[in-house]
Protein backbone atom coordinates (compact mmCIF):
# COMPACT_ATOMS: atom_id res chain seq x y z
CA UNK A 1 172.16 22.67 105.88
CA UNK A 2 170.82 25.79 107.26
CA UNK A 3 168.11 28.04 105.72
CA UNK A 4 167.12 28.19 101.96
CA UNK A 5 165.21 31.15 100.51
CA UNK A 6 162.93 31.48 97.47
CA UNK A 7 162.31 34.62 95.26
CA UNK A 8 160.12 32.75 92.79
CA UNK A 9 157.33 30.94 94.77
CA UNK A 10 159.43 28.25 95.40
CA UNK A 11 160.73 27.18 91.33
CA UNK A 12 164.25 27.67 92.32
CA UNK A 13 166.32 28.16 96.24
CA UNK A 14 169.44 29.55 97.14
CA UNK A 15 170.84 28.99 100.52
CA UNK A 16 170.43 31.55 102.79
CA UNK A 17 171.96 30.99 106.19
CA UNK A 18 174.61 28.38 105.26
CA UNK A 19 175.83 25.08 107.44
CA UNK A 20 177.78 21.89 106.38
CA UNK A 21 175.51 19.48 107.08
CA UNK A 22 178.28 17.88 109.04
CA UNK A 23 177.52 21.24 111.79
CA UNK A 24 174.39 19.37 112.70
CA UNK A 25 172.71 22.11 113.83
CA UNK A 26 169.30 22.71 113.30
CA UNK A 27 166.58 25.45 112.51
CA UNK A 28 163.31 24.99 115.32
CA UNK A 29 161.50 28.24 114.27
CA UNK A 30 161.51 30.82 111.73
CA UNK A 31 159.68 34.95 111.98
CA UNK A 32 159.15 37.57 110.06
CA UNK A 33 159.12 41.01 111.65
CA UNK A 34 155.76 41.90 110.45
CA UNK A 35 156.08 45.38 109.99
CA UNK A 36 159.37 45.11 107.80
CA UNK A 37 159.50 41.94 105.86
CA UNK A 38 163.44 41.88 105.44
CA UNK A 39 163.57 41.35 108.87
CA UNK A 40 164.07 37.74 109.57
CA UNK A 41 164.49 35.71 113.41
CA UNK A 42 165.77 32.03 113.72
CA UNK A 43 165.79 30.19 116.24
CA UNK A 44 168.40 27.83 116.02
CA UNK A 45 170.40 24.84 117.66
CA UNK A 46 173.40 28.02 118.33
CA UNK A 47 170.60 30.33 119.60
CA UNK A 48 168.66 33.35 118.03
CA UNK A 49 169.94 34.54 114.33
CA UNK A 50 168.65 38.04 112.80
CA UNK A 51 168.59 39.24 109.46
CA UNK A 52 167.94 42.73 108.26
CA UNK A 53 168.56 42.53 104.90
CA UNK A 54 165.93 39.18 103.94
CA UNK A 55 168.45 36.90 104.97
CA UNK A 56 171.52 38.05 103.06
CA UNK A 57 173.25 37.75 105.83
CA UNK A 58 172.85 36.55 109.55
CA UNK A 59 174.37 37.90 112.92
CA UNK A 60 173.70 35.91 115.85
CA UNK A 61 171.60 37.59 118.68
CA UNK A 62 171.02 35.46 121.60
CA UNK A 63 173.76 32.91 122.11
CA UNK A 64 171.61 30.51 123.84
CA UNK A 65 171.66 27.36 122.49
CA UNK A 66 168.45 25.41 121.36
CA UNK A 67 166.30 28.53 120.52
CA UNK A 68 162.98 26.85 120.33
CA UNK A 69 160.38 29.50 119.88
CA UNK A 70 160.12 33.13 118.49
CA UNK A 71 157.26 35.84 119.13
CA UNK A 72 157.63 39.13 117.72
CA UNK A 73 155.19 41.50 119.10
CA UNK A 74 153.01 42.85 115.80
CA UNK A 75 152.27 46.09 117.92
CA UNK A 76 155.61 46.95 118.91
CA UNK A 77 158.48 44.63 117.09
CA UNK A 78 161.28 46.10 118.75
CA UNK A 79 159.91 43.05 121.87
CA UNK A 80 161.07 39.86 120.96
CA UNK A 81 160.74 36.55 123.12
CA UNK A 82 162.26 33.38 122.07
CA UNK A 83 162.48 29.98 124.29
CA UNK A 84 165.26 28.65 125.15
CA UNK A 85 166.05 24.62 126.72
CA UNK A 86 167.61 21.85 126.36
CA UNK A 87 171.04 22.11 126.00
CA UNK A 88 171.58 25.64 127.41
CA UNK A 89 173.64 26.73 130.18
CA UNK A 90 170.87 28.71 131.05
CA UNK A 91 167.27 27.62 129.53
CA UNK A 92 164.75 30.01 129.99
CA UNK A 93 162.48 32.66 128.24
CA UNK A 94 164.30 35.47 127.28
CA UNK A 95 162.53 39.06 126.46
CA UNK A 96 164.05 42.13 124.82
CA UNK A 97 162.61 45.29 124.31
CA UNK A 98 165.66 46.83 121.95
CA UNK A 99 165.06 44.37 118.77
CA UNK A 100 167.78 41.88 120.60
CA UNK A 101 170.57 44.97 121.48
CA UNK A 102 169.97 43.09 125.05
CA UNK A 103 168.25 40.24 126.70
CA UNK A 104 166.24 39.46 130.15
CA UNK A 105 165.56 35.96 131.17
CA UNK A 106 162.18 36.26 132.50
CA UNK A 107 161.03 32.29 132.75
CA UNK A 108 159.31 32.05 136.06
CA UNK A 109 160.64 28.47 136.80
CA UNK A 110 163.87 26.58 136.08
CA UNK A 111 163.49 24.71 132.68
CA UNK A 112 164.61 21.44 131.78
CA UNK A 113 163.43 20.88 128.42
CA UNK A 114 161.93 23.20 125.91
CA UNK A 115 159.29 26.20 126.18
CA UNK A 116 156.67 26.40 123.70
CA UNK A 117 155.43 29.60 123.10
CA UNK A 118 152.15 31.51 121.83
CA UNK A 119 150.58 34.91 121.85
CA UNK A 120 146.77 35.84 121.85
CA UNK A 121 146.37 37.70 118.19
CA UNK A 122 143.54 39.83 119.23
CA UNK A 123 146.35 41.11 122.48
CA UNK A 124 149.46 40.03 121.55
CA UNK A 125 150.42 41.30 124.90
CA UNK A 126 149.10 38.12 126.21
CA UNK A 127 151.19 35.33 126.04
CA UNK A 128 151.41 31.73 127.28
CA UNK A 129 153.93 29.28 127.64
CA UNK A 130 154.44 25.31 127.78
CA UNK A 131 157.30 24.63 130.24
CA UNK A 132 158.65 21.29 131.81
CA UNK A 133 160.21 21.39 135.10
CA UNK A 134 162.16 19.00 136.78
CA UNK A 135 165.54 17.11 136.49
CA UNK A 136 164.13 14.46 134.07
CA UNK A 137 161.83 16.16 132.29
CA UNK A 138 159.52 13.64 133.10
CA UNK A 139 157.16 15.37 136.52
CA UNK A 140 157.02 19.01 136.04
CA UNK A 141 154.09 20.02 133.06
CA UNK A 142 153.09 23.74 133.36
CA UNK A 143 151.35 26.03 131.56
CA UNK A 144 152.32 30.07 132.61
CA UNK A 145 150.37 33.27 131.11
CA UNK A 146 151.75 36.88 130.94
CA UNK A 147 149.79 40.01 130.22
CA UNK A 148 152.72 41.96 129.67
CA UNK A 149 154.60 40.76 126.81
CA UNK A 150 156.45 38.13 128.81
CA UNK A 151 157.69 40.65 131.45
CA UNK A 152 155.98 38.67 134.30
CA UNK A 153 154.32 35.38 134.38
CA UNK A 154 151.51 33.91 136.70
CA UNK A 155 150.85 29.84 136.47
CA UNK A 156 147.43 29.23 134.33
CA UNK A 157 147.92 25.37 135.26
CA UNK A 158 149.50 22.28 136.30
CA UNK A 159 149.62 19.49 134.00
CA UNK A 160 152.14 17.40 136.79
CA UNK A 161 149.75 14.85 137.80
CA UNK A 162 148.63 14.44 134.50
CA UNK A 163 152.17 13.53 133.79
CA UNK A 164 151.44 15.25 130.19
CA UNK A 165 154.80 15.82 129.18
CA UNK A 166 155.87 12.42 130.30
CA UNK A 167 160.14 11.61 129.34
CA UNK A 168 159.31 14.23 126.15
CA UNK A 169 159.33 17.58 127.83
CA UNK A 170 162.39 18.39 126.01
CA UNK A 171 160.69 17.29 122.77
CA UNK A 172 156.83 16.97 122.06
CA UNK A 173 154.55 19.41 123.26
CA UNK A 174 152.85 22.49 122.24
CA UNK A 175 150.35 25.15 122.74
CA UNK A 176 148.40 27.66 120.88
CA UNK A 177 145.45 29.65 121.51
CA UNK A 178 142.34 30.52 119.99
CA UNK A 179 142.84 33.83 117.75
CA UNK A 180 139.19 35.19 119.11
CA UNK A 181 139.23 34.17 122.99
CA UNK A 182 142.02 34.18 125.70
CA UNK A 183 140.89 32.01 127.37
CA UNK A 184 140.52 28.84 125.13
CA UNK A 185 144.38 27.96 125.72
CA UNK A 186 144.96 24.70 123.73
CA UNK A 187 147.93 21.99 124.98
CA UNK A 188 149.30 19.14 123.38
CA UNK A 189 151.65 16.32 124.21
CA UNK A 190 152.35 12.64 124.89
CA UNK A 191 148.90 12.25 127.14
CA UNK A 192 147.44 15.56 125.44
């Protein structure tokens, strides 16, 4: 039905960003810009939503559809990136640097399913990303790390032969990283 919103620690909800439930669209992720709380992303089944006013109203960003993931970059919140697969005409990762005025796809490889995103917290200039690759979404399983906010990306490693995504690249995977060290780079699926 969209996106509800509490005032009261949860006693009572109001609807927010309103769909019939007939739409069927759906809400993956949700962000708060950290440094101004009435500041809300969604990533969406349409794309990437914004509010400015704590979700009073919604304007729609990035018309991308199946928005997966959101990172707003604490130290500078005017970068955005938000994955983008599935159904899109063009799936990717796409970056802005004006608070969404504009978007770049930057995803180093042709996506077939979703991206999974996640940024270091100690640099949240470091970022990796879960991406499937291939036609099926069954071969291609690769993990890709950028230093830069998302601006370029460099392959961290190749889950193919591991078939870790296996037919659920478009569905069930994941990846986070430790808060304290870069390099402990955690990923999840159907043989993870």
């Amino acid at each position: 039905i969209g996106i509800l919103k509490t005032t009261n620690a949860g006693q009572t909800w109001s609807v927010s960003l309103d769909w019939t439930q007939s739409q069927e669209g759906g809400i993956q992720r949700l962000a708060v810009n950290p440094l101004n709380h009435n500041t809300i992303y969604a990533a969406t089944t349409e794309g990437l939503y914004i509010s400015y006013d704590a979700g009073a109203t919604w304007n729609l960003s990035l018309a991308e559809l199946m928005a997966t993931d959101i990172i707003v970059n604490p130290l500078d919140t005017t970068k955005i990136l938000v994955g983008a697969g599935n159904f899109s005409i063009n799936p990717g990762i796409y970056r802005t640097t004006n608070a969404g005025a504009s978007w770049t796809n930057t995803a180093p490889i042709t996506i077939s399913g979703k991206t999974m995103l996640d940024a270091y917290a100690a640099n949240p200039n470091i970022v990796y990303a879960s991406m499937p690759s291939d036609t099926d979404d069954t071969k291609g399983a690769y993990l890709y790390r950028s230093t830069n906010f998302g601006a370029t990306w460099t392959l961290a490693c190749n889950f193919t032969n591991a078939n870790l995504y296996q037919v659920q690249g478009w569905y069930s995977h994941i990846v986070a990283v430790h808060p304290t060290d870069q390099n402990q780079v955690f990923v999840a699926s159907v043989n993870a």
